[in-house]
N, C-alpha and C. Protein backbone atom coordinates (compact mmCIF):
# COMPACT_ATOMS: atom_id res chain seq x y z
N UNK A 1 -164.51 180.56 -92.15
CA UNK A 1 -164.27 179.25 -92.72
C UNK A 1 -165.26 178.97 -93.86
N UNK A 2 -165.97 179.13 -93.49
CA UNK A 2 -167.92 179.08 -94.49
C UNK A 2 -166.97 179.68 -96.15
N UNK A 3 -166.48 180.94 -95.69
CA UNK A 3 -166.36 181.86 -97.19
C UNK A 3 -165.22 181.25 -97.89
N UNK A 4 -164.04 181.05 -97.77
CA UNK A 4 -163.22 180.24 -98.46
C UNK A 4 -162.66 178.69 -97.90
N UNK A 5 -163.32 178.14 -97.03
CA UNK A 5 -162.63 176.84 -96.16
C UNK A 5 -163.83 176.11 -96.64
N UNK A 6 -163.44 174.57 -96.52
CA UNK A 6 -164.68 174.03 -96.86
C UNK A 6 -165.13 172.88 -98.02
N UNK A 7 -165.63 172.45 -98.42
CA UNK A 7 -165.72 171.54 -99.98
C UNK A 7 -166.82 172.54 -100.86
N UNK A 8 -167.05 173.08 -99.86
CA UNK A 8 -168.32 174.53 -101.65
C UNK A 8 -167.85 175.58 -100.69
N UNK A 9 -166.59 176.40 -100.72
CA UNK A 9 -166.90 177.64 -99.83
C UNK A 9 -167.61 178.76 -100.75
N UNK A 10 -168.35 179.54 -100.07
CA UNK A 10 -168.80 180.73 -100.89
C UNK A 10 -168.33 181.68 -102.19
N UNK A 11 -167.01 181.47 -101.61
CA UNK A 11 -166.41 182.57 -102.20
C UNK A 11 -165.84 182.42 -103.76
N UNK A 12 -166.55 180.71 -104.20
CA UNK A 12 -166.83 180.62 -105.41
C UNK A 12 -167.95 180.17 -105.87
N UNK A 13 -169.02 181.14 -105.39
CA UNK A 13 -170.49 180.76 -105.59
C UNK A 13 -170.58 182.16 -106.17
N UNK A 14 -172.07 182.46 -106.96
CA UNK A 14 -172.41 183.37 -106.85
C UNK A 14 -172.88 184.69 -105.13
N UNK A 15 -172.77 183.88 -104.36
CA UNK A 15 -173.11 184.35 -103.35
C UNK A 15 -171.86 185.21 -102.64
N UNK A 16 -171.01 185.16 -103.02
CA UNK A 16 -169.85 185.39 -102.08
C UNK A 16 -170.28 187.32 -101.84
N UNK A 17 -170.52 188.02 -102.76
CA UNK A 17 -170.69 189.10 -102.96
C UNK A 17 -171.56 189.85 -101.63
N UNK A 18 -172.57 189.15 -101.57
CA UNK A 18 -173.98 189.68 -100.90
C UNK A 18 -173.37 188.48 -99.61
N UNK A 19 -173.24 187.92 -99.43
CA UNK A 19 -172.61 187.35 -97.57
C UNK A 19 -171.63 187.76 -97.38
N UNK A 20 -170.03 188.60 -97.43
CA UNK A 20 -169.12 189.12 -97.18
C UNK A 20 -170.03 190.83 -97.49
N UNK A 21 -171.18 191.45 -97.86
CA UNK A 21 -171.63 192.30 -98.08
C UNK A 21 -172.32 192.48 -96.51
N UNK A 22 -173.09 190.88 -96.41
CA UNK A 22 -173.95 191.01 -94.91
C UNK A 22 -173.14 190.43 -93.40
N UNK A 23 -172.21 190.06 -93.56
CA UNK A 23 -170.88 189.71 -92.68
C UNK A 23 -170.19 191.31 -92.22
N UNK A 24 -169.45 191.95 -93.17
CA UNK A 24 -168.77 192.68 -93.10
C UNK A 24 -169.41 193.80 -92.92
N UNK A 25 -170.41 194.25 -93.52
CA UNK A 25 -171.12 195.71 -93.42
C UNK A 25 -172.34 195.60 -92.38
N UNK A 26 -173.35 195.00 -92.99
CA UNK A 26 -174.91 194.74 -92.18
C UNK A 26 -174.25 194.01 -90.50
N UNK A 27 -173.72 193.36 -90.38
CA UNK A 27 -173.31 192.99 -89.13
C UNK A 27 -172.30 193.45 -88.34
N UNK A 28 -171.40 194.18 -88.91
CA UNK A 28 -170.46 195.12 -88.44
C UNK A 28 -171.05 196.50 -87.90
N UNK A 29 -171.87 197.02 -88.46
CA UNK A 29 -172.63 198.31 -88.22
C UNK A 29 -173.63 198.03 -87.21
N UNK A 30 -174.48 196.74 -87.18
CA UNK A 30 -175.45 196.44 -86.13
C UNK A 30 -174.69 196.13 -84.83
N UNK A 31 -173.31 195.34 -85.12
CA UNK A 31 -172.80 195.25 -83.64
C UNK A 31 -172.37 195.93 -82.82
N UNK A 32 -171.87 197.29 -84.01
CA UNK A 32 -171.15 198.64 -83.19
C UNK A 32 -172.01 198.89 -82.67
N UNK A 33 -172.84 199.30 -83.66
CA UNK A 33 -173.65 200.21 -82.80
C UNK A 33 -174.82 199.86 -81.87
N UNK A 34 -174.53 198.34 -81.34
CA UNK A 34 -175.54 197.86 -80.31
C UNK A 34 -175.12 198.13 -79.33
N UNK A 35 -173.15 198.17 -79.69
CA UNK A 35 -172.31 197.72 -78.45
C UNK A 35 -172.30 199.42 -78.12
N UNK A 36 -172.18 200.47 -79.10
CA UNK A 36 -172.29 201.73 -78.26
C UNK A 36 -173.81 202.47 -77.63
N UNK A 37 -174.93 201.82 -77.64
CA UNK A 37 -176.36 202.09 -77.06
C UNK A 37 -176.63 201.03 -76.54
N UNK A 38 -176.68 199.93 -76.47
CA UNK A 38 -177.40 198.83 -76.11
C UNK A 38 -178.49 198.98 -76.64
N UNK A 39 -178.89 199.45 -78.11
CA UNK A 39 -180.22 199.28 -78.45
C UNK A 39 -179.91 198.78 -79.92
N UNK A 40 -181.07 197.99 -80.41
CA UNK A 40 -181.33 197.48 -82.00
C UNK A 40 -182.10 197.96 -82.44
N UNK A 41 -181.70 199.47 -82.74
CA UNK A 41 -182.71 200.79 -83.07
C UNK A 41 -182.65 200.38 -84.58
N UNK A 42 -183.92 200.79 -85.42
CA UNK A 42 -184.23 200.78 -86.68
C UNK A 42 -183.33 201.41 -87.47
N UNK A 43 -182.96 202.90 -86.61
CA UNK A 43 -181.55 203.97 -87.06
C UNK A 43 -180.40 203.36 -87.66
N UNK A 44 -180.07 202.15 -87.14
CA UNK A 44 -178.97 201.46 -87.22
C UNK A 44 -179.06 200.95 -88.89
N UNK A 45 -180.49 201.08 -89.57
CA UNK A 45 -180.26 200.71 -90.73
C UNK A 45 -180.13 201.72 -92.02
N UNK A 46 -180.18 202.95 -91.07
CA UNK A 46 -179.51 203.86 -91.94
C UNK A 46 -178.43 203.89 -92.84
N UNK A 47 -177.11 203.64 -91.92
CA UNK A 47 -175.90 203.16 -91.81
C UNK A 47 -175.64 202.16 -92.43
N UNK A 48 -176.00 200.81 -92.20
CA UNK A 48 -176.01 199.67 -92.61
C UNK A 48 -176.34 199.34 -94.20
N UNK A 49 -177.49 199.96 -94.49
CA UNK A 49 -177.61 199.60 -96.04
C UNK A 49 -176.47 199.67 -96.70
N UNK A 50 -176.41 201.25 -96.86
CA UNK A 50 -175.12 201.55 -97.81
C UNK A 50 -173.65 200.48 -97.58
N UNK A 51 -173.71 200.69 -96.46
CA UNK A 51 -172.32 199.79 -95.85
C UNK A 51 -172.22 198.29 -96.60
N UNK A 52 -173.42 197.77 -96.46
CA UNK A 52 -173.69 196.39 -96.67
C UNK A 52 -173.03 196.44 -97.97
N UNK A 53 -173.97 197.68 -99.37
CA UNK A 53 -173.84 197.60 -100.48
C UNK A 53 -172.21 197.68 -100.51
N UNK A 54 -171.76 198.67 -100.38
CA UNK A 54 -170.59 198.88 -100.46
C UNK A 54 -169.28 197.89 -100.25
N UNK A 55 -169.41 197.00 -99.24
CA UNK A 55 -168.56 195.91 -99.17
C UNK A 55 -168.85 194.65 -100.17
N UNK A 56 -170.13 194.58 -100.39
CA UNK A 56 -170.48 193.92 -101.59
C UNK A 56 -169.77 194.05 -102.97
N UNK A 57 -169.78 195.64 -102.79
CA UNK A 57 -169.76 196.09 -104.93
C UNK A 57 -167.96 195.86 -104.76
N UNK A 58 -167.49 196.63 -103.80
CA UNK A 58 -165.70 196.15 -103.43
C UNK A 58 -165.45 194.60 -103.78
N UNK A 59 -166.43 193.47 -103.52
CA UNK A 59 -166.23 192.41 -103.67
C UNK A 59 -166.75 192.18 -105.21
N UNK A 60 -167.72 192.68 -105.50
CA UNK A 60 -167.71 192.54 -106.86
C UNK A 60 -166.68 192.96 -107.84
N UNK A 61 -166.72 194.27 -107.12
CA UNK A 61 -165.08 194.82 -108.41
C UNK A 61 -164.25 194.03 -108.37
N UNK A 62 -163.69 193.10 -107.20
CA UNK A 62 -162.29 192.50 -107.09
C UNK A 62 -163.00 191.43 -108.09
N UNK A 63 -164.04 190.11 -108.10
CA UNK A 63 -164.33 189.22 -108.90
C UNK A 63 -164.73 189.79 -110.15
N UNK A 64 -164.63 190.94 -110.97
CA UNK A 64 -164.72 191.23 -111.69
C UNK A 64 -163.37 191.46 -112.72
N UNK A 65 -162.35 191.80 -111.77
CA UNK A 65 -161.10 191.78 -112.60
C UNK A 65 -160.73 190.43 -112.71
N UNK A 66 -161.31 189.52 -111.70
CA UNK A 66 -160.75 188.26 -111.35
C UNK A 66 -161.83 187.28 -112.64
N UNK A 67 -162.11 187.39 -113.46
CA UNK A 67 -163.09 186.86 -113.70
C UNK A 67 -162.50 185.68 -114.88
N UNK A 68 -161.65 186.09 -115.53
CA UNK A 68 -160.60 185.02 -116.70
C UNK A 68 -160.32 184.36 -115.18
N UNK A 69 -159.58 184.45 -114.77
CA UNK A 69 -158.63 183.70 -113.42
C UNK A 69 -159.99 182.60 -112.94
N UNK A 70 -160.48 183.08 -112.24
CA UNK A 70 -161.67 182.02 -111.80
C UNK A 70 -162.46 181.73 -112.16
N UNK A 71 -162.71 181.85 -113.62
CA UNK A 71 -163.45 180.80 -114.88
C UNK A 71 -161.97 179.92 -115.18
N UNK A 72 -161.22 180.01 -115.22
CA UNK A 72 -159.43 178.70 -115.20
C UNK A 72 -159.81 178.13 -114.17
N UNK A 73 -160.06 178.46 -113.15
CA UNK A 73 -160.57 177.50 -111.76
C UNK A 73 -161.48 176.75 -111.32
N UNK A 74 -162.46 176.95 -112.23
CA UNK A 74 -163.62 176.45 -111.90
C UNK A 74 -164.52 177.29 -111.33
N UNK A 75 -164.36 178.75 -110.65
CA UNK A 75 -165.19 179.08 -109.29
C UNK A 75 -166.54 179.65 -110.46
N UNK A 76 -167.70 179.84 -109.84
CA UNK A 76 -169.20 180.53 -109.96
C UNK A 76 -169.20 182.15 -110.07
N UNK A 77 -168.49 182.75 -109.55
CA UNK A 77 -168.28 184.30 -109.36
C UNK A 77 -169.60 184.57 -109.76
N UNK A 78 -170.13 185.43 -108.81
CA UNK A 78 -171.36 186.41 -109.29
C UNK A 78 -171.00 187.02 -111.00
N UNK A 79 -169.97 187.76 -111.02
CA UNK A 79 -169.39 188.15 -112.71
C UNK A 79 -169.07 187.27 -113.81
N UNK A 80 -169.47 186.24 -112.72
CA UNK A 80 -168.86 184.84 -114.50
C UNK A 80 -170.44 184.03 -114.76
N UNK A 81 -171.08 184.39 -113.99
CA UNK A 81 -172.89 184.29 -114.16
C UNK A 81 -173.82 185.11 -114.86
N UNK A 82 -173.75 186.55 -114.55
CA UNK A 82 -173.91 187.47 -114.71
C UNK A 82 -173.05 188.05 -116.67
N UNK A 83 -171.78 187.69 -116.50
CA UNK A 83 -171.32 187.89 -117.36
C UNK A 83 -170.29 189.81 -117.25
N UNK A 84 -169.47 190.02 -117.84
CA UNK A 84 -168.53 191.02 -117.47
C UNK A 84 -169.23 192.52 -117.71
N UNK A 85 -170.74 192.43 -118.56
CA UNK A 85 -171.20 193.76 -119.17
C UNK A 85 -171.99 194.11 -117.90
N UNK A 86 -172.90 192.68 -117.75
CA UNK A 86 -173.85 193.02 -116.52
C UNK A 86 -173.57 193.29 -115.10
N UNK A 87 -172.53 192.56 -115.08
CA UNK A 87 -171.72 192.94 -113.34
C UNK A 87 -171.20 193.98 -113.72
N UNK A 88 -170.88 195.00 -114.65
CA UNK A 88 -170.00 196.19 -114.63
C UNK A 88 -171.56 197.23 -114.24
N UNK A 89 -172.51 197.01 -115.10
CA UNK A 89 -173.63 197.88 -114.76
C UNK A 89 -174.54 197.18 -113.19
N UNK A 90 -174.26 196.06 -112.78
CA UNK A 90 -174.69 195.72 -111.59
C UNK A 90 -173.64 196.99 -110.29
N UNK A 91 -172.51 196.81 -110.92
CA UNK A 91 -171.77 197.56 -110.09
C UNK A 91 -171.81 198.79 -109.78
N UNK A 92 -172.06 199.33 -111.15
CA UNK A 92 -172.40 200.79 -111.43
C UNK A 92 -173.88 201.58 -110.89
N UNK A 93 -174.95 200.81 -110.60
CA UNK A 93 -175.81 200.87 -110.08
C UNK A 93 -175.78 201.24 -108.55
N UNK A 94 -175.29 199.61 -107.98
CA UNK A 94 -175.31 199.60 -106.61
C UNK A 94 -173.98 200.89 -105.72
N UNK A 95 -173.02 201.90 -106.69
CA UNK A 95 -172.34 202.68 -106.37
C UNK A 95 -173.11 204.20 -106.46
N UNK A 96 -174.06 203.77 -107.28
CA UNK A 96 -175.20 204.82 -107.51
C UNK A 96 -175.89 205.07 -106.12
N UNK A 97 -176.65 204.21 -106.29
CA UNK A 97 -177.57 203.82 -105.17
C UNK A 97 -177.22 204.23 -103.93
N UNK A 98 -175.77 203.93 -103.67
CA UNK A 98 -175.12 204.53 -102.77
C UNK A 98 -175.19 206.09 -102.19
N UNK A 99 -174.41 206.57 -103.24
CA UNK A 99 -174.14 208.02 -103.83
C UNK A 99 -175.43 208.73 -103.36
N UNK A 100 -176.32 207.61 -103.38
CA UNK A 100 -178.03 208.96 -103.31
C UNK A 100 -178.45 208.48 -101.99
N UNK A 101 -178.31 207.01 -101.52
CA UNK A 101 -178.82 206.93 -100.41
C UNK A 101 -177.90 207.70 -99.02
N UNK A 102 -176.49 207.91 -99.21
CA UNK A 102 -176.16 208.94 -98.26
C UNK A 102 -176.44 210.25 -98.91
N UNK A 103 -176.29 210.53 -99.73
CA UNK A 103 -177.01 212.37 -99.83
C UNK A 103 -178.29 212.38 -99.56
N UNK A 104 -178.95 211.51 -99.41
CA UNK A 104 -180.59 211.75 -99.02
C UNK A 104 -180.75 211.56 -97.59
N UNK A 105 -179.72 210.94 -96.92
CA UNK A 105 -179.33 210.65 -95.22
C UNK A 105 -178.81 211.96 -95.00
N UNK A 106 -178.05 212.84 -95.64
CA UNK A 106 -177.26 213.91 -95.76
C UNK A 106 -178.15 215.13 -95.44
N UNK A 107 -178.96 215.33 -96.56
CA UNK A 107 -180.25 216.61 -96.57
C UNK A 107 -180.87 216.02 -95.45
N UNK A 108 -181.81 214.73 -95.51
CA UNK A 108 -182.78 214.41 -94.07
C UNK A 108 -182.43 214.64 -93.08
C-alpha cells in the first residue's frame, strides 16, 4: 500500500527504486533463508546485496523509459531527478557492480 496506495506513495518519489530494491530483494533473501536455517547468518548478505541492487536497477530501467510519462504526471522518479544521462550511468554502474560482486562470490 506504502509503494503506490496512499496521498505520497513511493513509487513517485525518488525513493521508489532503493525500497522495492529493500522489500523485494534484501528482505526476500533474509526471509528465505531464515526460514530454511533458522539462522540470521551474516552469509545471508552475500546473496542479498546483489539481489537488493538488482531489483532496484530493474526498477530503475522501468522509470527510466517511463520518464516523459511521469514528468506529464507529476511523479519525482529517481530518473526525472537525476536526469536521463545520470540514471543511465547510475544504472550502468549498479549492473556492474553486480557483474563483479557475484564473480568475486564465484572465485571466493
Amino acid at each position: 500500500f506504502l509503494y503506490s496506495g496512499g496521498p505520497k506513495p513511493i513509487s513517485r518519489t525518488p525513493f521508489g527504486e532503493i525500497s522495492s530494491g529493500i522489500a523485494m530483494g534484501f528482505a526476500i533473501v533474509l526471509i528465505t533463508g531464515y526460514a530454511w536455517t533458522r539462522d540470521l547468518s551474516s552469509a545471508l548478505l552475500i546473496p542479498a546485496i546483489p539481489s537488493t541492487l538488482l531489483v532496484g536497477s530493474i526498477m530503475l530501467t522501468n522509470n527510466i523509459r517511463d520518464i516523459r510519462n511521469d514528468e506529464n504526471h507529476g511523479r519525482r522518479t529517481l530518473p526525472i531527478v537525476l536526469g536521463r544521462e545520470r540514471a543511465l550511468s547510475l544504472m550502468s554502474i549498479t549492473y556492474l557492480f553486480n557483474f563483479i560482486w557475484i564473480l568475486a562470490w564465484i572465485i571466493v
